[in-house]
N, C-alpha and C. Protein backbone atom coordinates (compact mmCIF):
# COMPACT_ATOMS: atom_id res chain seq x y z
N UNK A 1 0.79 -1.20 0.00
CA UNK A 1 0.00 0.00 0.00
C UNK A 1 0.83 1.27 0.00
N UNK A 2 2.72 1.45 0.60
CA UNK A 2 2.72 2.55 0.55
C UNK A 2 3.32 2.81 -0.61
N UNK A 3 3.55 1.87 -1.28
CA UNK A 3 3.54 2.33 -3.11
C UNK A 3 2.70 2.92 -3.77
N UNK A 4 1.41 2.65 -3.07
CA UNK A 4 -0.31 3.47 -4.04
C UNK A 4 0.15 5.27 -3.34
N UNK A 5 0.31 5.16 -2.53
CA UNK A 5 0.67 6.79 -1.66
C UNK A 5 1.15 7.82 -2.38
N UNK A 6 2.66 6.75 -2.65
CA UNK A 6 3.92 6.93 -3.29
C UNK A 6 3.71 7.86 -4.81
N UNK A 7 3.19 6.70 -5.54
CA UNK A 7 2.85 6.72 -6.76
C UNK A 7 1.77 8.23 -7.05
N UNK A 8 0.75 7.89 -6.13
CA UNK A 8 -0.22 8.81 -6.50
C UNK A 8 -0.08 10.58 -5.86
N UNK A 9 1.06 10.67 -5.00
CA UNK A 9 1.63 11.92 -4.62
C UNK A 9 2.57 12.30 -6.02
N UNK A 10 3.45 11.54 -6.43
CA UNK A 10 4.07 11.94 -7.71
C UNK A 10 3.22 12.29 -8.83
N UNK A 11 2.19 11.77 -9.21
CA UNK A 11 0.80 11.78 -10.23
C UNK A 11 1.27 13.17 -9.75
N UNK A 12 0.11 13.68 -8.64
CA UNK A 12 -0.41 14.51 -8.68
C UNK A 12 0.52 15.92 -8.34
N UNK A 13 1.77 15.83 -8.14
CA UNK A 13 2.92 16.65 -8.00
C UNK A 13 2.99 17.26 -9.75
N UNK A 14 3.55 15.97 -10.31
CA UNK A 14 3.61 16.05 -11.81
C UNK A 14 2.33 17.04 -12.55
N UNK A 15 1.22 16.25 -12.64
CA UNK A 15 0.28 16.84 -13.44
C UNK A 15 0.45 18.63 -12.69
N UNK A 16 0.23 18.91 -11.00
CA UNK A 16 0.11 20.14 -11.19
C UNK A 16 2.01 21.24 -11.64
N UNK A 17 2.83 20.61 -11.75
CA UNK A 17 3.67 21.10 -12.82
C UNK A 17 3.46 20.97 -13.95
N UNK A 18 2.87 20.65 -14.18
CA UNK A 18 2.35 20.90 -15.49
C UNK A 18 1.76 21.84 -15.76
N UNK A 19 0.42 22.09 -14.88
CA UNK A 19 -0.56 23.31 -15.22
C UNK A 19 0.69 24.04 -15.17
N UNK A 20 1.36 24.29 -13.83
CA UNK A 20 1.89 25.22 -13.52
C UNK A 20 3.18 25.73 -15.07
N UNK A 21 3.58 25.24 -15.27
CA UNK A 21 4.36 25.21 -17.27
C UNK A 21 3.62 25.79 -17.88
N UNK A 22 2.30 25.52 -18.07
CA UNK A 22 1.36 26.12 -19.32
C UNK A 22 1.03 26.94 -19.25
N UNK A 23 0.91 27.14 -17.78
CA UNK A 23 0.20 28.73 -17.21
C UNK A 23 1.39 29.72 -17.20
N UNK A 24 2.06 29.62 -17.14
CA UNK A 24 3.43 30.29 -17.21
C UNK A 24 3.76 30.61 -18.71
N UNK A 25 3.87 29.48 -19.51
CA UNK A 25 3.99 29.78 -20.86
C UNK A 25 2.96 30.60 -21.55
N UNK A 26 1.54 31.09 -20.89
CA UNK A 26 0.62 31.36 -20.96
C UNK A 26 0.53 33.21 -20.63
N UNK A 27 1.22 33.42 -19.68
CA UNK A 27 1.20 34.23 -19.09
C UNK A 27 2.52 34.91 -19.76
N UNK A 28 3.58 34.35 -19.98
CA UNK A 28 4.80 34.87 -20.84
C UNK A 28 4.39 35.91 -21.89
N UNK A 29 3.36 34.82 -22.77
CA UNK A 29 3.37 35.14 -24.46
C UNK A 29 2.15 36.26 -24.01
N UNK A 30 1.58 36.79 -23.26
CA UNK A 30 0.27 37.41 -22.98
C UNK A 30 1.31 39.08 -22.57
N UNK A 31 2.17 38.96 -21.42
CA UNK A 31 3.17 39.42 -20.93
C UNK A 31 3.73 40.42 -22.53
N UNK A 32 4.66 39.44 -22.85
CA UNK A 32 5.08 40.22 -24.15
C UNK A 32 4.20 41.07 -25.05
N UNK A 33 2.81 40.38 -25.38
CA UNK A 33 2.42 41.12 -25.84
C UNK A 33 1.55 42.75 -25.73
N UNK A 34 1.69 42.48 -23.96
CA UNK A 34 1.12 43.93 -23.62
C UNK A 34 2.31 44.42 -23.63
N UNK A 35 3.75 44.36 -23.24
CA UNK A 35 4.37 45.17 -23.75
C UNK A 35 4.63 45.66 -24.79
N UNK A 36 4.51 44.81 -25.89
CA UNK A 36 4.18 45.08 -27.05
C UNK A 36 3.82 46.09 -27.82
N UNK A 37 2.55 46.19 -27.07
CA UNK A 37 1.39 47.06 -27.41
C UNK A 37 1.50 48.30 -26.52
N UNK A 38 1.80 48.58 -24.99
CA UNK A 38 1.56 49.26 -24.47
C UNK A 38 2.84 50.08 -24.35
N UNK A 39 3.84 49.13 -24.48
CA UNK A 39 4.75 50.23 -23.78
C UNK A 39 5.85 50.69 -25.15
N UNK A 40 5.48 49.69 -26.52
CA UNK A 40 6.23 50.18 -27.92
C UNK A 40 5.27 50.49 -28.54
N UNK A 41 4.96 51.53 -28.68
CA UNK A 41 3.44 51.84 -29.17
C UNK A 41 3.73 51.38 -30.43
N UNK A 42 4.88 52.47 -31.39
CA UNK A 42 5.10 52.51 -32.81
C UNK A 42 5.91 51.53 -33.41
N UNK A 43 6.34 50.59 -32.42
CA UNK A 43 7.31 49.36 -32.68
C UNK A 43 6.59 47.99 -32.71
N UNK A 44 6.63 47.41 -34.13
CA UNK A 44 6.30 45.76 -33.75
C UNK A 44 6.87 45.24 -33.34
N UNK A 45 7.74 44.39 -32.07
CA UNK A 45 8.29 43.69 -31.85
C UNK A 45 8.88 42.23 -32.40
N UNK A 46 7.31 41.57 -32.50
CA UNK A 46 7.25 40.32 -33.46
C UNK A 46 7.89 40.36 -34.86
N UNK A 47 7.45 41.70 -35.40
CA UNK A 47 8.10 42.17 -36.74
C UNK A 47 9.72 42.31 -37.06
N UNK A 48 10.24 43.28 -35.96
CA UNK A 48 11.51 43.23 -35.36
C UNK A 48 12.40 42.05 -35.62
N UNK A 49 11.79 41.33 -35.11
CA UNK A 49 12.53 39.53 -34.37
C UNK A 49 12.44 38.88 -36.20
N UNK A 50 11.40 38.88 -36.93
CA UNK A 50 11.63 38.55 -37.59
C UNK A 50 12.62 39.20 -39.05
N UNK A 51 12.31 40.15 -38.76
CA UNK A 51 13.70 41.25 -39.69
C UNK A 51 14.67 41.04 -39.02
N UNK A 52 15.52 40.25 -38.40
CA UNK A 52 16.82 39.75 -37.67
C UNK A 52 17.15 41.39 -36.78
N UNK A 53 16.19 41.75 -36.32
CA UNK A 53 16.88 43.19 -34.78
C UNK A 53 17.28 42.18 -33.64
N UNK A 54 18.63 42.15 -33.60
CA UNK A 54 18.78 41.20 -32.09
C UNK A 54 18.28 42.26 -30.53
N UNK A 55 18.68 42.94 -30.60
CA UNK A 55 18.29 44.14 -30.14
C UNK A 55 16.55 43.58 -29.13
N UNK A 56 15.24 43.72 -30.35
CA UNK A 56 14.09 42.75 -30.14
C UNK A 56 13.96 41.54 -29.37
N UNK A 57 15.34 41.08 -29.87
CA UNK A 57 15.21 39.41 -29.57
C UNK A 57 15.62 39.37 -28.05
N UNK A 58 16.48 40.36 -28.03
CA UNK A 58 16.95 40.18 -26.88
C UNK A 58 16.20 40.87 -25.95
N UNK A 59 15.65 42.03 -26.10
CA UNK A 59 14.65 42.32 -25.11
C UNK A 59 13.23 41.76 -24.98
N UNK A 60 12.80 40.71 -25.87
CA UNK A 60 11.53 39.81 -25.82
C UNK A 60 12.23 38.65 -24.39
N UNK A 61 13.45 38.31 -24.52
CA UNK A 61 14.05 37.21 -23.92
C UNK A 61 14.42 37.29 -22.79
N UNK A 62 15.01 38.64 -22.63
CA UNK A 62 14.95 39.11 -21.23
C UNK A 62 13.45 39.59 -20.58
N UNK A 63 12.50 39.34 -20.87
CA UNK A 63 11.03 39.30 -20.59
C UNK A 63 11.13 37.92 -19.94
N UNK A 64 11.18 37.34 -21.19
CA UNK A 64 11.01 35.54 -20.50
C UNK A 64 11.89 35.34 -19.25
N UNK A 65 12.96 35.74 -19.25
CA UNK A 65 13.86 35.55 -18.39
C UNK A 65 13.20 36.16 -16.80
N UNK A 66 12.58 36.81 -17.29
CA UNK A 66 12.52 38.08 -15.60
C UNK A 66 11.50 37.33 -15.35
N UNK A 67 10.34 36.38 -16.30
CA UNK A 67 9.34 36.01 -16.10
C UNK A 67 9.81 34.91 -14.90
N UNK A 68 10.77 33.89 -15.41
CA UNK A 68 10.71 32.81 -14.91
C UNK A 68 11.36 33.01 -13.82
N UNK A 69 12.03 34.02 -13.51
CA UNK A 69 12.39 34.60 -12.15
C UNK A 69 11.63 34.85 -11.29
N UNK A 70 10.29 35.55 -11.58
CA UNK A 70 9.34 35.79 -10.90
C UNK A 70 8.72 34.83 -10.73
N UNK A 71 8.54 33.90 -11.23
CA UNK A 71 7.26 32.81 -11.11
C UNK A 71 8.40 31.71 -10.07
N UNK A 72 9.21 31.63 -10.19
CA UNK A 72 10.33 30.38 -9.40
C UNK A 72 10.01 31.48 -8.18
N UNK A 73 10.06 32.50 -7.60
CA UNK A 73 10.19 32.98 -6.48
C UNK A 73 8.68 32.99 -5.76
N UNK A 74 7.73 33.23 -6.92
CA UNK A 74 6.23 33.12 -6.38
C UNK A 74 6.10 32.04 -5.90
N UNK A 75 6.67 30.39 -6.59
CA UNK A 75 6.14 29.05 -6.37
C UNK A 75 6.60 28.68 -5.34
């Protein structure tokens, strides 16, 4: 029996890392895009990244970055 315990504390550890991944990846791409919008008014970003501006790339990434900083310190 303390294998069923075992087992089913890992399940349920797992699956909610999971939400917790999607919601994050969720919240990233949502993230970027109000900056996007709000704080580059006259700048596409997405557009940027794809016309090779590393510049873009790198400040979309340092987004992600600060993100997952914040969310590891929230969890």
């Amino acid at each position: 029996m303390p294998e069923f315990a075992l087992l089913r504390t890992s399940i349920i550890t797992t699956v909610l890392h999971l939400v917790f991944g999607i919601v994050a990846i969720f919240v990233g791409a949502i993230t970027i895009k109000l900056v996007d919008k709000l704080v580059f008014k006259r700048i596409d970003l997405e557009e940027e990244i794809a016309r090779g501006n590393l510049a873009a790339a790198v400040l979309a990434g340092s987004i992600w970055i600060a993100l997952a900083m914040i969310l590891v310190h929230a969890g």
